[in-house]
C-alpha atoms as a PDB file:
ATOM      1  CA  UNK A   1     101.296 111.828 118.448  1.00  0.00           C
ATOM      2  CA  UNK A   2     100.935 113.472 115.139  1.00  0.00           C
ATOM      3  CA  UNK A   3      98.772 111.942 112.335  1.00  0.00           C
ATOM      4  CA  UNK A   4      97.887 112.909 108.715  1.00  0.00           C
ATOM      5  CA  UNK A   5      94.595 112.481 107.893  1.00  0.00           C
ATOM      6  CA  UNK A   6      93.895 110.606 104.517  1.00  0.00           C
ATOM      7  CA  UNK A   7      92.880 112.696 101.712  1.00  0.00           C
ATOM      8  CA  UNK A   8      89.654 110.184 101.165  1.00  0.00           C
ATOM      9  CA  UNK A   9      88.834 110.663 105.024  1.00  0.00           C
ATOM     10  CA  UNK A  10      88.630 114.697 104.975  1.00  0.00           C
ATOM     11  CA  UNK A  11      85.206 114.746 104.612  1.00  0.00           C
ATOM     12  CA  UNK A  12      84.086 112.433 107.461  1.00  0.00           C
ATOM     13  CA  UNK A  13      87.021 113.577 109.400  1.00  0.00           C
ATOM     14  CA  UNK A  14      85.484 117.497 108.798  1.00  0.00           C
ATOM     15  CA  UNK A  15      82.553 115.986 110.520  1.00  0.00           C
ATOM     16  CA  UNK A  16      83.628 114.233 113.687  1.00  0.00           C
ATOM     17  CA  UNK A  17      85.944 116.969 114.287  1.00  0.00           C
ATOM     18  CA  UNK A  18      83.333 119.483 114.356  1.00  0.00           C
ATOM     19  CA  UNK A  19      81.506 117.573 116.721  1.00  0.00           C
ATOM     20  CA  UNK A  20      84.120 116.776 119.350  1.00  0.00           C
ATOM     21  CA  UNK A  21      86.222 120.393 119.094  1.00  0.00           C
ATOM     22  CA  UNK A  22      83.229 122.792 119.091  1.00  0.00           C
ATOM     23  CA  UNK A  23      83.198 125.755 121.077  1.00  0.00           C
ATOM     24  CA  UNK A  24      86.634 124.669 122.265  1.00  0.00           C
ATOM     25  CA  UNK A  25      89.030 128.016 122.647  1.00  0.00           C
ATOM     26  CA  UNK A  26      91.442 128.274 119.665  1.00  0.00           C
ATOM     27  CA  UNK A  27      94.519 129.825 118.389  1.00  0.00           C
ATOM     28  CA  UNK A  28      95.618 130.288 114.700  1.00  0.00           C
ATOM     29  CA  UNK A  29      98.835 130.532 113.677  1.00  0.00           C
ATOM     30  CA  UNK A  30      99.743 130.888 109.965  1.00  0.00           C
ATOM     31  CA  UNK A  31     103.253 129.871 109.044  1.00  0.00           C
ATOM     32  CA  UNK A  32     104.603 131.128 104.974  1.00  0.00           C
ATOM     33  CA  UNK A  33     107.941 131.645 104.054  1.00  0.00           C
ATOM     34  CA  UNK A  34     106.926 134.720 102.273  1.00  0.00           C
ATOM     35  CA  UNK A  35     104.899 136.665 105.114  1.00  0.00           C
ATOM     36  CA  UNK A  36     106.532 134.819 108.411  1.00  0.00           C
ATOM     37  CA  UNK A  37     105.042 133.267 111.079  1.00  0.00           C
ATOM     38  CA  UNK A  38     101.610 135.417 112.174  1.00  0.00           C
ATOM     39  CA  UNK A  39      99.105 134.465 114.785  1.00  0.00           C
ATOM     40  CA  UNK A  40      95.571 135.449 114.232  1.00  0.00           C
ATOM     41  CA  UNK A  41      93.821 135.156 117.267  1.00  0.00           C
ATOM     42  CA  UNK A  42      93.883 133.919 120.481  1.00  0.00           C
ATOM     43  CA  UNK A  43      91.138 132.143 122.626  1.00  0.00           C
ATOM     44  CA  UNK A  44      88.051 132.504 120.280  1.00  0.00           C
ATOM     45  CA  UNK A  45      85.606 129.660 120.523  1.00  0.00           C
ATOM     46  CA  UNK A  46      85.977 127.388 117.170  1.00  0.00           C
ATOM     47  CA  UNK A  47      82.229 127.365 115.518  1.00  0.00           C
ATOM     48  CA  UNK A  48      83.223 124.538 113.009  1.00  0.00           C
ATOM     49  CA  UNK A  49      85.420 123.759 109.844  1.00  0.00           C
ATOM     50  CA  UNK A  50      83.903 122.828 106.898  1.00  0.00           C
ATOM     51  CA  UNK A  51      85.620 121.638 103.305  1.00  0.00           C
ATOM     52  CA  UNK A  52      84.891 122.468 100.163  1.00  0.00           C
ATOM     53  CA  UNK A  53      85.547 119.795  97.590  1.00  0.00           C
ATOM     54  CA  UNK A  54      84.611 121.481  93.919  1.00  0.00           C
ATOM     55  CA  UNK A  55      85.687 124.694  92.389  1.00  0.00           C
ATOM     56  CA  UNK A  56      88.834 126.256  90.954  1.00  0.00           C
ATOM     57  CA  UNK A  57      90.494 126.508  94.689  1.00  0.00           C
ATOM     58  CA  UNK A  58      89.523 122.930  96.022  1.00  0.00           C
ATOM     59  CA  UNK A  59      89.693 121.568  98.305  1.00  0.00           C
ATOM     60  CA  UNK A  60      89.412 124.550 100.503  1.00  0.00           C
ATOM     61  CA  UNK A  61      88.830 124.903 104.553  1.00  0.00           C
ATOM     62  CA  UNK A  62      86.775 127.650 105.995  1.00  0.00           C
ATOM     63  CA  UNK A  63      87.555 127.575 109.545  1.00  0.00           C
ATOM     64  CA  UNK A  64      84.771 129.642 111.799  1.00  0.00           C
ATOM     65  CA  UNK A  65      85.699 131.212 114.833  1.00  0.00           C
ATOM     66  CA  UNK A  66      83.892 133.511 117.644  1.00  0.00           C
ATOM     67  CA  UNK A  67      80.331 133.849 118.998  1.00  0.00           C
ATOM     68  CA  UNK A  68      77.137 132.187 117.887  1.00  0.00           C
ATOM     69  CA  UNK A  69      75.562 135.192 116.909  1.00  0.00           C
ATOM     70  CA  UNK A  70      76.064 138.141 114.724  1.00  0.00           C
ATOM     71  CA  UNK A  71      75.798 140.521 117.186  1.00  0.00           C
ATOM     72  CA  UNK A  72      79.214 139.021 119.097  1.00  0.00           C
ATOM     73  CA  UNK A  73      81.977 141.225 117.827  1.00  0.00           C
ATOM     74  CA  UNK A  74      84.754 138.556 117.839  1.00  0.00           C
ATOM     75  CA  UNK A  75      84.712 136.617 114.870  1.00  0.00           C
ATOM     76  CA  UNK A  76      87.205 135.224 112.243  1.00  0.00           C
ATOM     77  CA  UNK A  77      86.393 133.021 109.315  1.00  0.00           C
ATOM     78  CA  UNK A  78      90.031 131.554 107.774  1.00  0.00           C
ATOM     79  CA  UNK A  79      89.888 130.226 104.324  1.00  0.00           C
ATOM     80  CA  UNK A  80      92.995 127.666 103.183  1.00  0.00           C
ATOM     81  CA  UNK A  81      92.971 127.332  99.309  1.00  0.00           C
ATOM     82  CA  UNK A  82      94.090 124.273  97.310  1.00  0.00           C
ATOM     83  CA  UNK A  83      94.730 122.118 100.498  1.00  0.00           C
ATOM     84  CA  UNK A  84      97.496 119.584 100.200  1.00  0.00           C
ATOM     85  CA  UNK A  85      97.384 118.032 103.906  1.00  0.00           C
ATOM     86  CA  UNK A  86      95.759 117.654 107.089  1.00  0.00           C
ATOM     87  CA  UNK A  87      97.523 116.635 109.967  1.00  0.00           C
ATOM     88  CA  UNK A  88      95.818 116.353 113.555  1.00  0.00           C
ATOM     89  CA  UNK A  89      97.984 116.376 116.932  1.00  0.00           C
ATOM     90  CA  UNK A  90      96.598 114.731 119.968  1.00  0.00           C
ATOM     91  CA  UNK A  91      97.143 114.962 123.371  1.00  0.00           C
ATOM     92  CA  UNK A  92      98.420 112.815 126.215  1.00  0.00           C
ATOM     93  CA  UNK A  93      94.565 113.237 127.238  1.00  0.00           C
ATOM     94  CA  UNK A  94      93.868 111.763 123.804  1.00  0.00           C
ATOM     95  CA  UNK A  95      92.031 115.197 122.413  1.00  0.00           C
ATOM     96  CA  UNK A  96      93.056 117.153 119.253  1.00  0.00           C
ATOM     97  CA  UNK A  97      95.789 119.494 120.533  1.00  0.00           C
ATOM     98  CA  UNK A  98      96.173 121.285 117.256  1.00  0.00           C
ATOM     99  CA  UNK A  99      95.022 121.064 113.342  1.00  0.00           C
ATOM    100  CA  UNK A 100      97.911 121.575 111.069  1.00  0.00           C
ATOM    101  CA  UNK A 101      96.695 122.237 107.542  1.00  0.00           C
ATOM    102  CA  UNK A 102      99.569 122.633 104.488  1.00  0.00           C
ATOM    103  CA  UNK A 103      98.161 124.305 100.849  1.00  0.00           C
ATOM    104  CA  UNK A 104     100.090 123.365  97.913  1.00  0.00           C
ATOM    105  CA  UNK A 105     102.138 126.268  98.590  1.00  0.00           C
ATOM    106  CA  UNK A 106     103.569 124.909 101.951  1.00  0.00           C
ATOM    107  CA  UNK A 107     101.637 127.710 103.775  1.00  0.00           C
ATOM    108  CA  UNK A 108     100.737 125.626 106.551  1.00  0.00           C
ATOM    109  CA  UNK A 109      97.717 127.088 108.590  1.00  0.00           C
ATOM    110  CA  UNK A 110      97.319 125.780 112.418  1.00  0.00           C
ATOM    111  CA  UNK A 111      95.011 125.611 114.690  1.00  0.00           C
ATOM    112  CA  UNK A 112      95.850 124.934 118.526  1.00  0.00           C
ATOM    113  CA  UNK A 113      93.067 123.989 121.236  1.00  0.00           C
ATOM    114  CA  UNK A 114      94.183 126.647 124.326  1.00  0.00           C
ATOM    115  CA  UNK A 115      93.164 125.996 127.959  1.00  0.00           C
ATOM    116  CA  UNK A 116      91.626 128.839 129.622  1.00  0.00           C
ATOM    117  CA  UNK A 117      92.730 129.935 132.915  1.00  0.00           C
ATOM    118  CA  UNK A 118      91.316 128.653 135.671  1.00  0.00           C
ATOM    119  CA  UNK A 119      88.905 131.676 137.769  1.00  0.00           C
ATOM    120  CA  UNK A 120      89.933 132.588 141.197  1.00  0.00           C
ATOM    121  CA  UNK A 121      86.848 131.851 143.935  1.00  0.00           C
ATOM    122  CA  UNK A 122      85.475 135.050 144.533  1.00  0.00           C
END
């Protein structure tokens, strides 16, 4: 089930997403007719979205990806300018599956939830 988030309900929306998704392993995949389809990264934790509402790129999305701390060296902060839609997937297990987030120039950023594999018993 897809759904597009309201423009007045980013903000809240920003919020309970953050709390439900974090630390969740992630993949981004950016999708512009003028560079192709590009993934990012695979499988690093997601530290939080947050929106921007005011200044001459707004509304903006920082999305925050990797370790807690400064001294982890896998991290990735993805900025979307002039945001024109969110749209959420869920799952059959009723949890975000993926963020899909268009800019005005129909770039559309997304960001899928992964599963990690399952450890063997020692």
């Amino acid at each position: 089930m897809d759904e597009v988030i309201k423009r007045e309900e980013w903000n809240s929306y920003v919020k309970e997403f953050n709390q439900r998704n974090g630390s969740r392993a992630t993949r981004v995949e950016v999708l512009s007719a003028e560079l192709g389809d590009q993934e990012e990264e695979e499988l690093l934790p997601l530290l939080g979205i947050s929106l921007e509402e005011k200044g001459k790129d707004a509304p903006s999305i920082e999305i925050s990806l990797g370790g807690e701390t400064a001294k982890e060296e896998r991290q990735l902060t993805h900025m979307i300018n002039r945001v024109r839609n969110i749209m959420r997937k869920i799952g059959v297990d009723l949890r975000e599956e993926a963020l899909l987030i268009e800019d005005e120039e129909g770039t559309k950023t997304i960001l899928h939830f992964e599963t990690l594999p399952e450890l063997e018993p020692a």
